[in-house]
Protein backbone atom coordinates (compact mmCIF):
# COMPACT_ATOMS: atom_id res chain seq x y z
CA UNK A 1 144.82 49.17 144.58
CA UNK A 2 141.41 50.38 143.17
CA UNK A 3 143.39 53.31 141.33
CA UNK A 4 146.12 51.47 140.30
CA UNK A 5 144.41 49.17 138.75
CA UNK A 6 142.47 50.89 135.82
CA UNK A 7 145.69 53.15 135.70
CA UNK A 8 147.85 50.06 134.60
CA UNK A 9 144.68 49.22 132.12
CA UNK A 10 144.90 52.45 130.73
CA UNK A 11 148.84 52.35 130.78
CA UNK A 12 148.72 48.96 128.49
CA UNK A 13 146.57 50.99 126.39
CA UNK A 14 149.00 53.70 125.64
CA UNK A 15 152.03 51.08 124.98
CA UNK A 16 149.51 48.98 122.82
CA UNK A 17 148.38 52.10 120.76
CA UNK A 18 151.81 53.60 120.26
CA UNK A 19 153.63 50.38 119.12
CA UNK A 20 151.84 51.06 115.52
CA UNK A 21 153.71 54.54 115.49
CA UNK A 22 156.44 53.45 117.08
CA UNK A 23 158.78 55.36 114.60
CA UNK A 24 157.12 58.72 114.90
CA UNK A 25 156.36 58.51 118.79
CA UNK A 26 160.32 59.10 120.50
CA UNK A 27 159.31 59.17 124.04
CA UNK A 28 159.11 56.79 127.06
CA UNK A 29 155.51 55.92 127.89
CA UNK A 30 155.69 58.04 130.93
CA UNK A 31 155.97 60.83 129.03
CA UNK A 32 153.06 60.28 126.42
CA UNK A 33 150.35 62.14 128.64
CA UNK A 34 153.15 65.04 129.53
CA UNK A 35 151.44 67.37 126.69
CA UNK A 36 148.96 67.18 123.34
CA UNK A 37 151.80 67.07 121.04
CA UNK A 38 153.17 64.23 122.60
CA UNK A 39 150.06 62.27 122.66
CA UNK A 40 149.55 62.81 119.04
CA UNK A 41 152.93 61.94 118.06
CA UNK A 42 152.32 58.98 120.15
CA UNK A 43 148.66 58.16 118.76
CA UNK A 44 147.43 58.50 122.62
CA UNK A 45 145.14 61.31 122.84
CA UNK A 46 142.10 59.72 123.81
CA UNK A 47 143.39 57.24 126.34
CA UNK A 48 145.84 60.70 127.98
CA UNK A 49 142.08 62.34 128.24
CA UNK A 50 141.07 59.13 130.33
CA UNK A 51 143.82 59.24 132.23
CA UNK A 52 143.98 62.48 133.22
CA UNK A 53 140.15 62.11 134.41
CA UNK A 54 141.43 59.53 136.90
CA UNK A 55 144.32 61.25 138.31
CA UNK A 56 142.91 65.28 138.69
CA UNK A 57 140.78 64.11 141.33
CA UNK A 58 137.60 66.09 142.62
CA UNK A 59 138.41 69.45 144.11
CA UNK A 60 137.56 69.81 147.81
CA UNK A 61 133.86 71.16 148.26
CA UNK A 62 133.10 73.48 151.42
CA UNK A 63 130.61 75.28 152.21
CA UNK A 64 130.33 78.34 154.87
CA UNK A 65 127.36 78.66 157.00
CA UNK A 66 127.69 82.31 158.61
CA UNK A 67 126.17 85.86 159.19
CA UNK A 68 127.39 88.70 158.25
CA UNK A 69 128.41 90.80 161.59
CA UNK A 70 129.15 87.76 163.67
CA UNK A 71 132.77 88.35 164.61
CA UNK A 72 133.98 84.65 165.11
CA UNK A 73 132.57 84.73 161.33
CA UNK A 74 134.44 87.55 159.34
CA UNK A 75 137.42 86.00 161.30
CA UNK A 76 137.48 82.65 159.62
CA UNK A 77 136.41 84.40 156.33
CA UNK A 78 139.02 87.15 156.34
CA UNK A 79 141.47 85.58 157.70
CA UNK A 80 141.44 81.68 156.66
CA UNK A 81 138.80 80.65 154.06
CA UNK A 82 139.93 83.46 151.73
CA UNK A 83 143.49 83.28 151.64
CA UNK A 84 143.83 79.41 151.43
CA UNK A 85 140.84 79.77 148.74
CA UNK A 86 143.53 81.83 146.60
CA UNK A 87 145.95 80.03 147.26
CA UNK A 88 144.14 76.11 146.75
CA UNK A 89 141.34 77.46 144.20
CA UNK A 90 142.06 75.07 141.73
CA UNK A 91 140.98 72.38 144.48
CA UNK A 92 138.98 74.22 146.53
CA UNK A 93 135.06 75.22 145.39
CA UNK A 94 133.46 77.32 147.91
CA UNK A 95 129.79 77.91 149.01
CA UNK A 96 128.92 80.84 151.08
CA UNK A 97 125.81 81.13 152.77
CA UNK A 98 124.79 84.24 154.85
CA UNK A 99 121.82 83.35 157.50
CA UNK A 100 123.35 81.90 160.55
CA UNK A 101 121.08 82.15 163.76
CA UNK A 102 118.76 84.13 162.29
CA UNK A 103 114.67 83.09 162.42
CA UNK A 104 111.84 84.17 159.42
CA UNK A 105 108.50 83.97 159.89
CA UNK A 106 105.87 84.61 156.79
CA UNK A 107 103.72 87.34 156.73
CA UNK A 108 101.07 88.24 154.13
CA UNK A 109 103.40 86.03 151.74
CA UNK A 110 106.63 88.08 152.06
CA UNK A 111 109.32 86.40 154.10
CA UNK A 112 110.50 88.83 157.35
CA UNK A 113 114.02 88.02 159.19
CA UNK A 114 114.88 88.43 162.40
CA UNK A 115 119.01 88.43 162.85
CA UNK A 116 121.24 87.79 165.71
CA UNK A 117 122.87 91.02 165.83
CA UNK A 118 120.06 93.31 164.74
CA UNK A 119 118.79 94.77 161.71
CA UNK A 120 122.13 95.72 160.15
CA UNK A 121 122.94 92.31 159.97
CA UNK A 122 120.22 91.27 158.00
CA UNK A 123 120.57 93.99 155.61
CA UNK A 124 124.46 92.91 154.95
CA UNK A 125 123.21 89.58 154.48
CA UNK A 126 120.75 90.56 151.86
CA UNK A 127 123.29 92.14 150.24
CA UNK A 128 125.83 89.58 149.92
CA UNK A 129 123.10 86.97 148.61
CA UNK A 130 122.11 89.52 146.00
CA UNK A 131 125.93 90.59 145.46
CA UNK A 132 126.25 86.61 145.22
CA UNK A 133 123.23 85.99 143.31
CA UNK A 134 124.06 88.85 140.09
CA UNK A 135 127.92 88.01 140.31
CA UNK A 136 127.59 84.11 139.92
CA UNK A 137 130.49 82.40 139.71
CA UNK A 138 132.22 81.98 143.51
CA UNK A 139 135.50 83.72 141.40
CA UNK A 140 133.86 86.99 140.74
CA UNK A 141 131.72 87.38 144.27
CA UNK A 142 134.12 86.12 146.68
CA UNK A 143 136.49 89.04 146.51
CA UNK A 144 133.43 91.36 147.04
CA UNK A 145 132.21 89.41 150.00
CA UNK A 146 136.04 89.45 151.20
CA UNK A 147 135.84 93.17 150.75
CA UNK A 148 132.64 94.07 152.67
CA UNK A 149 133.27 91.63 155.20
CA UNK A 150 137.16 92.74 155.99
CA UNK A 151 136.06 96.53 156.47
CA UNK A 152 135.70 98.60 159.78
CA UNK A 153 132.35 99.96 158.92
CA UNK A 154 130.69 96.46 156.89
CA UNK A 155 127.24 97.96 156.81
CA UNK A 156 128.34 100.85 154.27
CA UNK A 157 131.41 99.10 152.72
CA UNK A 158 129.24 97.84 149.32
CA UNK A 159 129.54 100.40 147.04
CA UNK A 160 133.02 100.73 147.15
CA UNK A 161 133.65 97.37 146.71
CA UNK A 162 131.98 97.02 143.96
CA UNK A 163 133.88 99.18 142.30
CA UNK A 164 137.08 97.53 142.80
CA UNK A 165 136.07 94.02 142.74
CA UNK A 166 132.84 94.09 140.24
CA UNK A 167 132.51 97.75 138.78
CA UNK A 168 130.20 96.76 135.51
CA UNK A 169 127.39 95.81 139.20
CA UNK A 170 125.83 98.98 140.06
CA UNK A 171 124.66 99.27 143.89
CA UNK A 172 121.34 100.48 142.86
CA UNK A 173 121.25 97.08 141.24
CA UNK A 174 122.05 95.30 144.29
CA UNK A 175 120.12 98.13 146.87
CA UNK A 176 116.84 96.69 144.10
CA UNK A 177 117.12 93.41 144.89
CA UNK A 178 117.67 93.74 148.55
CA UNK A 179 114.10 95.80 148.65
CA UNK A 180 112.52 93.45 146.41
CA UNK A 181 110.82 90.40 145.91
CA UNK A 182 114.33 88.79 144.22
CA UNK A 183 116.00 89.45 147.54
CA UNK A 184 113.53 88.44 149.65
CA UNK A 185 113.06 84.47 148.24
CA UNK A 186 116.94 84.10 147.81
CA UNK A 187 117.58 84.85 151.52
CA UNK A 188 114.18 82.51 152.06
CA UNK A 189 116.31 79.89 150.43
CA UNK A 190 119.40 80.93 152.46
CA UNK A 191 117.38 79.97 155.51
CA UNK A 192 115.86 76.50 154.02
CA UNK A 193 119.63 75.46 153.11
CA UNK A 194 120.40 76.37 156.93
CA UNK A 195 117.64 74.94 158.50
CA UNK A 196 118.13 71.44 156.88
CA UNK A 197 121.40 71.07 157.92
CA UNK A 198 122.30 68.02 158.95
CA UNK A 199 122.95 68.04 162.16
CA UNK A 200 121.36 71.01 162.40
CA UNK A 201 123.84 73.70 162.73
CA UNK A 202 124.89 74.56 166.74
CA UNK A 203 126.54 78.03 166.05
CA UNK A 204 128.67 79.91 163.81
CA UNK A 205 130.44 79.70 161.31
CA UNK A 206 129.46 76.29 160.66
CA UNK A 207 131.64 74.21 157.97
CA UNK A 208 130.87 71.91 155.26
CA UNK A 209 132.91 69.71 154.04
CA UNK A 210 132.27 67.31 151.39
CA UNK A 211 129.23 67.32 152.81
CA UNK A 212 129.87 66.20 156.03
CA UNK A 213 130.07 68.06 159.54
CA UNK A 214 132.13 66.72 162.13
CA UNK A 215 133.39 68.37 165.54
CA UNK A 216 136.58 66.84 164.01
CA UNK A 217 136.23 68.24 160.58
CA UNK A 218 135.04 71.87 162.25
CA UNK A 219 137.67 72.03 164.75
CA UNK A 220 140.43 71.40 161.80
CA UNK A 221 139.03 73.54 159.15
CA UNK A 222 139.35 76.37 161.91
CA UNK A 223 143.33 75.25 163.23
CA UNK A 224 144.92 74.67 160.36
CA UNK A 225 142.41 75.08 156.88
CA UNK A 226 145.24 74.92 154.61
CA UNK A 227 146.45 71.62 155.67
CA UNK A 228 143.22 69.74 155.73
CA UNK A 229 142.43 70.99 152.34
CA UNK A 230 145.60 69.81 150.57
CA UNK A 231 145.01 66.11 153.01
CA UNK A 232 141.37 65.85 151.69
CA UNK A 233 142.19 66.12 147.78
CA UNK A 234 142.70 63.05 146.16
CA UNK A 235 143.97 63.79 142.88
CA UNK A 236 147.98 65.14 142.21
CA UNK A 237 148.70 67.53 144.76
CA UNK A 238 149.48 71.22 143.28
CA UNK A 239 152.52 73.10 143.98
CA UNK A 240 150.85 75.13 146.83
CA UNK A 241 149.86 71.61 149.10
CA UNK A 242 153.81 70.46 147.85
CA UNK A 243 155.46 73.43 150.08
CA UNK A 244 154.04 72.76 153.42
CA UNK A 245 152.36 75.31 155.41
CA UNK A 246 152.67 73.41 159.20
CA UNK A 247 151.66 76.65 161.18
CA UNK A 248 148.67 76.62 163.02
CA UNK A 249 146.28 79.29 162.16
CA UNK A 250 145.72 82.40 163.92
CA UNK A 251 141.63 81.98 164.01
CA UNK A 252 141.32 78.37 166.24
CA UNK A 253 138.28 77.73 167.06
CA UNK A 254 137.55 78.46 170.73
CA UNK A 255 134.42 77.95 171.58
CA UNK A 256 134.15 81.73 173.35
CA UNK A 257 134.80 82.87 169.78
CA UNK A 258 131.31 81.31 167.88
CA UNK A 259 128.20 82.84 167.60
CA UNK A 260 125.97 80.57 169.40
CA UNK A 261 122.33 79.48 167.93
């Protein structure tokens, strides 16, 4: 009732400003908001632009908490998140955050990181912040991170992503801010946006959704990812949520499969 209401506001709108033009605007008033040149015709642009902010909806917002070599991790990544994220990335913004169980401690005013599976896996995660951090936009990095993270050997798997994925980012660009200062205060704020989770974060890959955790939400995004996502959007569902995808996925969370804190 709450959206139907300022939807049949707006709808008396569009008959009230299209019975001036009647003459030049042939089309039902279900139609008017179908295009531009219809809602010229019809003397309806502005009121189509409300409209259509009411009815897009917000796209769904998660956000990965995960390290690099954790296997339970580059499962849900490879095999889940990044799929359904091409498929649903109209409604689906992504957030990826490599830390996980790891610990810092400050020494001298430099940050030093201590990872769950050893010093490899805190120099993949530098790389994928800085990767992250040069790249931007979730569009351009997340086939990169896909990349690095689907490959047998991960640790040495950069360059040559880079040059399929983002070839105008040199390594010794990303190599520079993995030995550097730059490197070392994003993955400080990596750590700060793990440690405040709330509830703190039990193992990973932890999931965001919305902003919200759940055991719920967690266990779902993990069984069947694709489904929840086209559930949780609220605006017109795209052709991708329309077709169905009822199979369970292959990467259910068991809890054998984390990487405990």
């Amino acid at each position: 009732m709450k959206v139907f209401l300022p939807l049949l506001g707006l709808l008396v709108g569009l008959w009230a400003a299209c019975d001036a033009s009647r003459l030049a605007c042939n089309y039902p008033p279900e139609q008017w908001c179908n295009s531009r040149e219809i809602a010229a015709a019809c003397q309806v642009e502005q009121q189509c632009v409300e409209f259509q902010s009411i009815t897009a909806g917000q796209p769904v917002d998660l956000w990965l908490f995960y390290e690099s070599l954790c296997g339970a991790c580059r499962g849900f990544l490879v095999n889940e998140l990044f799929p359904v994220w091409i498929l649903l990335t109209d409604i689906l913004n992504v957030t990826l955050v490599p830390y996980g169980n790891a610990a810092e401690r400050n020494d001298s005013g430099k940050w030093e990181f201590r990872c769950q599976h050893g010093p490899d896996e805190c120099l993949v995660n530098m790389i994928e912040t800085c990767v992250m951090h040069y790249l931007g936009n979730i569009k351009d990095s997340f086939p990169v991170i896909f990349c690095i993270e689907s490959s047998n050997f991960v640790i040495n798997a950069t360059e040559a992503c880079l040059q399929i994925y983002a070839p105008d980012l040199a390594i010794e660009k990303v190599m520079s801010c993995v030995k550097g200062d730059l490197g070392n205060q994003l993955m400080h704020q990596n750590a700060l946006l793990t440690e405040t989770l709330n509830p703190p974060h039990q193992y990973v890959p932890w999931i965001v959704i919305n902003g919200k955790h759940t055991d719920e939400l967690q266990e779902e995004a993990m069984d069947m990812l694709y489904n929840l996502i086209c559930k949780l959007y609220t605006g017109e569902k795209p052709e991708a949520c329309k077709s169905g995808n009822t199979e369970r996925n292959s990467f259910a969370m068991k809890a054998r499969s984390l990487c405990w804190h």
